[in-house]
N, C-alpha and C. Protein backbone atom coordinates (compact mmCIF):
# COMPACT_ATOMS: atom_id res chain seq x y z
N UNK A 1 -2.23 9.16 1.11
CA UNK A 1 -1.82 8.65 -0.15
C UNK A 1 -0.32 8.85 -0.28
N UNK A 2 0.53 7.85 -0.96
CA UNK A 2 1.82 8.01 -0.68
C UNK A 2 1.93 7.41 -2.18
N UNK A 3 3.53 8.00 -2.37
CA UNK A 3 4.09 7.39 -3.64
C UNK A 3 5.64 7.76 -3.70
N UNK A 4 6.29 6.95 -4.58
CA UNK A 4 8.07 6.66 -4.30
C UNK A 4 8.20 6.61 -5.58
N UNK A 5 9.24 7.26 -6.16
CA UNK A 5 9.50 6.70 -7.70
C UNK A 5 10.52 5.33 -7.66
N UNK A 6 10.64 5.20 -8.56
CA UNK A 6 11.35 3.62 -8.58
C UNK A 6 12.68 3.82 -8.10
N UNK A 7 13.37 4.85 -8.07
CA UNK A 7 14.80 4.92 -7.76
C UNK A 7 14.85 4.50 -5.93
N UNK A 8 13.93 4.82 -5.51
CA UNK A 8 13.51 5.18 -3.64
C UNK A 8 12.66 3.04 -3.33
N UNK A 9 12.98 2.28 -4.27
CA UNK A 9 12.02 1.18 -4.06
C UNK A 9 13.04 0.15 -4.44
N UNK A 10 13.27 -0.87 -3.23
CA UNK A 10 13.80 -2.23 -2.97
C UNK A 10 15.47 -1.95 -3.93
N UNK A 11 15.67 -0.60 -3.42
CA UNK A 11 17.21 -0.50 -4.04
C UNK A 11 17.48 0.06 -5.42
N UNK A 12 16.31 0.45 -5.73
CA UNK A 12 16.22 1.00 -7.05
C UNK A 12 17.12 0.07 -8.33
N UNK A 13 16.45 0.40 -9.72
CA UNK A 13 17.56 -0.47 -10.73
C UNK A 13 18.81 -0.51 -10.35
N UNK A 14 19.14 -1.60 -10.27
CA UNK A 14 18.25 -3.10 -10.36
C UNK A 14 17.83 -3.30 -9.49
N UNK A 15 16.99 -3.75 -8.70
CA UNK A 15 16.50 -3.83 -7.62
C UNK A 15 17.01 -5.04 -6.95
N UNK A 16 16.00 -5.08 -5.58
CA UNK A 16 16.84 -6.12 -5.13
C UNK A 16 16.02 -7.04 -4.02
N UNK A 17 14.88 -6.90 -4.49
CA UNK A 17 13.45 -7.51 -3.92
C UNK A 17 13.05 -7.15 -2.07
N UNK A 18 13.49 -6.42 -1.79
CA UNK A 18 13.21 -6.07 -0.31
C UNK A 18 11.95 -5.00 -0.18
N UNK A 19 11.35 -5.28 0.89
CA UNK A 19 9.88 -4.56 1.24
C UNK A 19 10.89 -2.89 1.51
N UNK A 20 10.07 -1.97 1.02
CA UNK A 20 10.56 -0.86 1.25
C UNK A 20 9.08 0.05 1.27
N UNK A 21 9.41 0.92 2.26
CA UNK A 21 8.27 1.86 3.29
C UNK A 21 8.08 2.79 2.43
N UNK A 22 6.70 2.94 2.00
CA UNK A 22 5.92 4.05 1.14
C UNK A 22 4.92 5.00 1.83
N UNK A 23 4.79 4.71 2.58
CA UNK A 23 4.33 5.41 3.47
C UNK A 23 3.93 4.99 4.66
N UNK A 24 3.57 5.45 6.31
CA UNK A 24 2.90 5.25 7.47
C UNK A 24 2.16 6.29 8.00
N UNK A 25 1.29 6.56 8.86
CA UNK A 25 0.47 7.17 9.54
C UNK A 25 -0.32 6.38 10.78
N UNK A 26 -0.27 6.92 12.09
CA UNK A 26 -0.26 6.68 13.21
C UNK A 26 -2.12 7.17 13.61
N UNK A 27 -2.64 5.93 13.86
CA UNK A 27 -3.90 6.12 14.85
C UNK A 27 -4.38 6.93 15.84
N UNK A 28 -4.80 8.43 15.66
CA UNK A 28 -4.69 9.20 17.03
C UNK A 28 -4.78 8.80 18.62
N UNK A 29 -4.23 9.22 19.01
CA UNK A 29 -4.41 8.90 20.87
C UNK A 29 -5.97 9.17 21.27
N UNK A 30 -6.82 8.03 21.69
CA UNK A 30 -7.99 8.74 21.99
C UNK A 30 -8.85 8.37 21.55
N UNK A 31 -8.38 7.82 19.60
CA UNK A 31 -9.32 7.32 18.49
C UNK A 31 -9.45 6.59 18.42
N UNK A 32 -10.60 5.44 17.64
CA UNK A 32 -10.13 4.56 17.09
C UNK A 32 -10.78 4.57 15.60
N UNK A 33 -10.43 3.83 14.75
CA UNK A 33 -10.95 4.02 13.11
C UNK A 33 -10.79 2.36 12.30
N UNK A 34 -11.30 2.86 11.03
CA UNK A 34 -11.90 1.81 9.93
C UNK A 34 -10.91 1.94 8.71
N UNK A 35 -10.05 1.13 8.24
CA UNK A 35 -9.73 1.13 7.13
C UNK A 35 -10.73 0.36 6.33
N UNK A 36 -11.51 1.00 4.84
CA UNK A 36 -12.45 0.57 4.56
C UNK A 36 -11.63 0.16 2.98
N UNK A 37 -10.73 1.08 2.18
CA UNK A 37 -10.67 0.63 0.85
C UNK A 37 -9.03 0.71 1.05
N UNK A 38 -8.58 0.60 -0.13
CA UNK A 38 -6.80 -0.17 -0.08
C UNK A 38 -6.79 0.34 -1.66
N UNK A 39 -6.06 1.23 -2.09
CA UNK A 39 -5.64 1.25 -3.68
C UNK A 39 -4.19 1.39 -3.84
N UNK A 40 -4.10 0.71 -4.81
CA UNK A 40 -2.69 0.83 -5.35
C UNK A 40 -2.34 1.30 -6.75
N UNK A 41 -1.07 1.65 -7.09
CA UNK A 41 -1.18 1.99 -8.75
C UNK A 41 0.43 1.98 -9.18
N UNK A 42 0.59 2.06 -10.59
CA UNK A 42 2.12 2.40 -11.14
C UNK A 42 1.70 2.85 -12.34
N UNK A 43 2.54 3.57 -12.25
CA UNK A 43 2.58 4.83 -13.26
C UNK A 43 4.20 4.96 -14.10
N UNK A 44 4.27 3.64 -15.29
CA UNK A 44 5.34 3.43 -16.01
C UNK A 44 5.34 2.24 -16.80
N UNK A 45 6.64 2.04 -17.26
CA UNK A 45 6.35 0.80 -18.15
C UNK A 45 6.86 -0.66 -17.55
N UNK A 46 6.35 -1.44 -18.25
CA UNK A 46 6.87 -3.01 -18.16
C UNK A 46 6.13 -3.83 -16.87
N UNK A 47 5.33 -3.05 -16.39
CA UNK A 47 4.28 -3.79 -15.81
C UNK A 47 3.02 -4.45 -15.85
N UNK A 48 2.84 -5.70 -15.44
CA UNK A 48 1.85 -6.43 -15.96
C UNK A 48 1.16 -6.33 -14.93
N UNK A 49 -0.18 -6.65 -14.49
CA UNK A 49 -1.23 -7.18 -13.37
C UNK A 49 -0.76 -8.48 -13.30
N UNK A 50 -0.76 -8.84 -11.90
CA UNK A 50 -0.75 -9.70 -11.31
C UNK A 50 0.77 -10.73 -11.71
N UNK A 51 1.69 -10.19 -12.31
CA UNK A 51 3.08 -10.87 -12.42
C UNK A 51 3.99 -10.89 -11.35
N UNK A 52 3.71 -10.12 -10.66
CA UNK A 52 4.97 -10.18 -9.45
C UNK A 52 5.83 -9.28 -9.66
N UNK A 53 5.82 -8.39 -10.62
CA UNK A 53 6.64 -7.28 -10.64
C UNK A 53 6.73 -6.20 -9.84
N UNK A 54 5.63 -6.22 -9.01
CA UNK A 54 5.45 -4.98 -8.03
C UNK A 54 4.47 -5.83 -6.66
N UNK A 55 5.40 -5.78 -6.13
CA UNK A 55 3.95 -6.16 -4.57
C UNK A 55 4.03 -5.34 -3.67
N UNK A 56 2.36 -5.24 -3.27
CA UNK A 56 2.33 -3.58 -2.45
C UNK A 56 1.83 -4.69 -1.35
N UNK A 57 2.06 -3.96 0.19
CA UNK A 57 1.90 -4.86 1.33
C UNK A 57 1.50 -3.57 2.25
N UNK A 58 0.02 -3.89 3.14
CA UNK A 58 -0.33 -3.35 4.02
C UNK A 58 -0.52 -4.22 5.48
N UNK A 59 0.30 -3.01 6.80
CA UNK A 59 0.79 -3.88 7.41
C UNK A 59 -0.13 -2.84 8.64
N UNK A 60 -0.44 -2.95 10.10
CA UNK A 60 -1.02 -3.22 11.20
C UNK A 60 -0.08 -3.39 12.13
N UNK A 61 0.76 -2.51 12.92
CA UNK A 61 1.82 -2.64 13.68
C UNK A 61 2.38 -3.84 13.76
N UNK A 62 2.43 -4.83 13.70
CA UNK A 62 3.24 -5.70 13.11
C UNK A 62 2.89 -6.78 12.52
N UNK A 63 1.81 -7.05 12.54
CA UNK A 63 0.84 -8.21 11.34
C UNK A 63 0.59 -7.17 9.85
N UNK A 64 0.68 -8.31 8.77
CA UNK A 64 -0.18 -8.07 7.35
C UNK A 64 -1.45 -7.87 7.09
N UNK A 65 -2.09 -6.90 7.08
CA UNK A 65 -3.15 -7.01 7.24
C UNK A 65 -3.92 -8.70 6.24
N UNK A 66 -5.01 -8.91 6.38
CA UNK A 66 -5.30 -10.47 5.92
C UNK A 66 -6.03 -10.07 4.43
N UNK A 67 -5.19 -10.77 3.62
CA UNK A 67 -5.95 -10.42 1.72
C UNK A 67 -5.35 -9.20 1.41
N UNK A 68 -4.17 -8.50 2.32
CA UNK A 68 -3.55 -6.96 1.38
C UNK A 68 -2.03 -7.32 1.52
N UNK A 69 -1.63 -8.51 2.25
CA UNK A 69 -0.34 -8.96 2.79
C UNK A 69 0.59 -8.69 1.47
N UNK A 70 0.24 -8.73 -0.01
CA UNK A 70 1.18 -9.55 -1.20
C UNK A 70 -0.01 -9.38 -2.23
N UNK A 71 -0.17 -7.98 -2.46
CA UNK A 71 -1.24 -7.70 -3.53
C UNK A 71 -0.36 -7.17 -4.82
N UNK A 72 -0.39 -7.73 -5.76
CA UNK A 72 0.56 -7.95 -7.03
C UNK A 72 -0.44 -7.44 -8.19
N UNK A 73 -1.71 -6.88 -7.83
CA UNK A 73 -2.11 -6.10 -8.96
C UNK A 73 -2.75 -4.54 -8.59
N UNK A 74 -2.83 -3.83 -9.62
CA UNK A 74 -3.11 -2.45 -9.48
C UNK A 74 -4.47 -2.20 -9.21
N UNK A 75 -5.10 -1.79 -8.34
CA UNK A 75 -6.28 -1.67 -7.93
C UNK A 75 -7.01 -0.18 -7.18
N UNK A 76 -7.81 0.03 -8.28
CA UNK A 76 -8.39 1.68 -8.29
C UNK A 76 -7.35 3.06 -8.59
N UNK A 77 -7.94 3.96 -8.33
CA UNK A 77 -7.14 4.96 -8.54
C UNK A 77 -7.50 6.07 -6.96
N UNK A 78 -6.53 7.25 -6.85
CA UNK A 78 -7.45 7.95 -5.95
C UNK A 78 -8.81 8.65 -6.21
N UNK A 79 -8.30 9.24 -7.61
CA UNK A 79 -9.76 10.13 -7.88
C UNK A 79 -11.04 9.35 -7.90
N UNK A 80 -11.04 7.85 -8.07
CA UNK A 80 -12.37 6.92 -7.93
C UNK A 80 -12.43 5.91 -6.32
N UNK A 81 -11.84 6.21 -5.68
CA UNK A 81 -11.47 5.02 -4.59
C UNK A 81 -12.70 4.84 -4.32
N UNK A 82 -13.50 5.63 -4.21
CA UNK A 82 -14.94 5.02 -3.50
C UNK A 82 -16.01 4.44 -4.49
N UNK A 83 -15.67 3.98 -5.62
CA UNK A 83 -15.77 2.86 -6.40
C UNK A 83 -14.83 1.55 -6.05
N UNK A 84 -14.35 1.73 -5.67
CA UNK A 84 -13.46 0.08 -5.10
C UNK A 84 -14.31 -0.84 -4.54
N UNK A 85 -14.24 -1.78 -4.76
CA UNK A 85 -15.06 -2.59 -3.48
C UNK A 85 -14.72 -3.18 -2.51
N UNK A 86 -15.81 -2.31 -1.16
CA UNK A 86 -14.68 -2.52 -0.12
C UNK A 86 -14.10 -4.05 0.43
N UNK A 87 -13.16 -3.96 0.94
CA UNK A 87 -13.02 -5.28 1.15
C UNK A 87 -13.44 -5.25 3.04
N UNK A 88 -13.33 -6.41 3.68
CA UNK A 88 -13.87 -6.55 4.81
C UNK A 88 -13.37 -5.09 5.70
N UNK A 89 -14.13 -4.33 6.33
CA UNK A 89 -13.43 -3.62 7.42
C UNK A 89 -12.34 -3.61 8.11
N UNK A 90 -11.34 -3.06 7.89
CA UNK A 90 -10.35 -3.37 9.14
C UNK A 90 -10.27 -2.54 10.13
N UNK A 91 -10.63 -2.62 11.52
CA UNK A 91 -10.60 -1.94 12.90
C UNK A 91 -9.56 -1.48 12.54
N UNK A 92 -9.43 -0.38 13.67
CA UNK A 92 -7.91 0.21 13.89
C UNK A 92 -8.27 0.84 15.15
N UNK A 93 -7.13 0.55 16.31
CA UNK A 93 -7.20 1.37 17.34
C UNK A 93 -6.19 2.16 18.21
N UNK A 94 -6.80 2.98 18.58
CA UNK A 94 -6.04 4.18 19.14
C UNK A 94 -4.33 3.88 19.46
N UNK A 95 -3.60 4.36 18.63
CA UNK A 95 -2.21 4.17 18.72
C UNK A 95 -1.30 3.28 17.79
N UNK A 96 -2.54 2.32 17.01
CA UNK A 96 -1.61 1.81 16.13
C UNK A 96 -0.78 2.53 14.72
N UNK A 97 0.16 1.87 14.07
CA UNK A 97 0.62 2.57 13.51
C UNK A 97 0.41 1.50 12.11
N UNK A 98 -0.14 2.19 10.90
CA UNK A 98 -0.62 1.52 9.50
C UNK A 98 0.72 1.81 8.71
N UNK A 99 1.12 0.31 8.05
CA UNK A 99 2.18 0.74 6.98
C UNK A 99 2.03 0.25 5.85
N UNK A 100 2.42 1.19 4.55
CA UNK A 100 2.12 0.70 3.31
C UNK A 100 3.72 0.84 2.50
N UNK A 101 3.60 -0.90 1.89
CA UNK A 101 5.05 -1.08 1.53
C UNK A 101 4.95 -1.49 -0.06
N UNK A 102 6.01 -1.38 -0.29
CA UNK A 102 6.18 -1.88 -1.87
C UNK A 102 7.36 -2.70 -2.10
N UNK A 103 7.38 -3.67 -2.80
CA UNK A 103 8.61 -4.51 -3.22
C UNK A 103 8.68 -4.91 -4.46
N UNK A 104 9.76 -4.68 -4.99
CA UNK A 104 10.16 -4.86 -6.74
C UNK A 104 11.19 -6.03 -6.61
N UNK A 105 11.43 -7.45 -6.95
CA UNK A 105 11.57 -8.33 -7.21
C UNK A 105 12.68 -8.43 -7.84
N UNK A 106 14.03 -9.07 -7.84
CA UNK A 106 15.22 -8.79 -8.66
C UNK A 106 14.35 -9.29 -9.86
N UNK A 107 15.24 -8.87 -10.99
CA UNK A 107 15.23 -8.94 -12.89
C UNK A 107 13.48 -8.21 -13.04
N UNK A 108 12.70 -7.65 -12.37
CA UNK A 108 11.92 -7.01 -12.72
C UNK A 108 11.93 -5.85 -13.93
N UNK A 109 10.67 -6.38 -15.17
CA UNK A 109 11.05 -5.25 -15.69
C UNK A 109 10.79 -4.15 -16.15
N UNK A 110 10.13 -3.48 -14.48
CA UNK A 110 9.28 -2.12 -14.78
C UNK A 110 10.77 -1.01 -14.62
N UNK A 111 9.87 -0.03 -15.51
CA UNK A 111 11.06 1.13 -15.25
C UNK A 111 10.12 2.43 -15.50
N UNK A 112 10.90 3.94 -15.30
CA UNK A 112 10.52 5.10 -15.40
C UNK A 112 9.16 5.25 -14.94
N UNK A 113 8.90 4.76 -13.58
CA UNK A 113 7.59 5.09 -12.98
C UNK A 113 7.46 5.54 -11.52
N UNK A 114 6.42 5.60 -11.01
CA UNK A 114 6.41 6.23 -9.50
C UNK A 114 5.01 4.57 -8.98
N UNK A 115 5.41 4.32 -7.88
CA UNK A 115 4.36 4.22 -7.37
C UNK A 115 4.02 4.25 -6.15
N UNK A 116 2.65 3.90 -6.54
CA UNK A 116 1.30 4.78 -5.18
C UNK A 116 0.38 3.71 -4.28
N UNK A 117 0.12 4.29 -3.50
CA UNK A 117 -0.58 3.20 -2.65
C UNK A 117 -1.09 4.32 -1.44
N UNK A 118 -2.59 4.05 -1.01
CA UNK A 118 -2.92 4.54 0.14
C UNK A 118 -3.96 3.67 0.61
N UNK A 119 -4.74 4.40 1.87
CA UNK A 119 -6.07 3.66 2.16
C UNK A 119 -6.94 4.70 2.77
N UNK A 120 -8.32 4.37 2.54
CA UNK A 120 -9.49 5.49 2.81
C UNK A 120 -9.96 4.66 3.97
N UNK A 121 -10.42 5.64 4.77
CA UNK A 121 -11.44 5.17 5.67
C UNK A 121 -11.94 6.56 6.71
N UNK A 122 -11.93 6.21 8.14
CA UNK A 122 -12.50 6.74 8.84
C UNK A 122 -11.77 6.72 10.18
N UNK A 123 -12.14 7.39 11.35
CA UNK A 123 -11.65 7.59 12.32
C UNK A 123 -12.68 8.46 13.27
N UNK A 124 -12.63 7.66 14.82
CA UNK A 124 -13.74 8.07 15.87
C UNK A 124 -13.28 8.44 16.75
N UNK A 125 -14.17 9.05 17.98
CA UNK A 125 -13.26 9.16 19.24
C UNK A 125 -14.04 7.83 19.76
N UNK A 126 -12.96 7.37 21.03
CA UNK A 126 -13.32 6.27 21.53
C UNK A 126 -14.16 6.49 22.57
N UNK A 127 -15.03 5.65 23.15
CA UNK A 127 -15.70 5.83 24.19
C UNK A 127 -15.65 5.25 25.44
């Protein structure tokens, strides 16, 4: 689970619409695993669902993952994630590296917040 306050995101006020890195974590050597749920959140004002004021992007060593590429609304929290519904499985294998990004949009007008984004799942040894 990762989170950036707004000063650390696309250049901070004012911003300046560029994808900026909220967090990564690397696929063990050996493993392979399931990203099963995707949550995101903001914690401040002047944000709407689904306006474009905040887009969180989960990425797959260098592809978007497919349906999390440009997700523009707030979805679950951590303390409930396993109420989310999952969305399709995403494989993951041994060595890749998962990234979760955020982008704030010039004239956006959220302020005094942090935000969060992670993903739940699982992880195996390979056979």
């Amino acid at each position: 689970m990762f989170s950036q306050t707004l000063a650390n995101i696309s250049g901070g006020p004012p911003f300046n619409g560029t994808d900026t890195l909220i967090g990564q974590f690397n696929v063990p050597n050996g493993y392979d695993g399931v990203i099963n749920r995707f949550v995101c959140g903001f914690t401040g004002d002047g944000f709407e669902d689904f306006s474009g004021d905040i887009v969180w992007r989960l990425r797959v060593d260098n592809r978007f993952v497919k349906d999390l590429g440009n997700v523009t609304n707030t979805f679950g929290s951590f303390q409930t994630a396993f109420l989310v519904p999952g969305s399709a499985n995403m494989r993951l294998v041994s060595g890749q590296t998962v990234y979760v990004f955020a982008n704030i949009p010039l004239n956006s007008p959220v302020s005094n917040g942090v935000v969060t984004a992670g993903v739940f799942g699982w992880t195996y040894p390979r056979r």
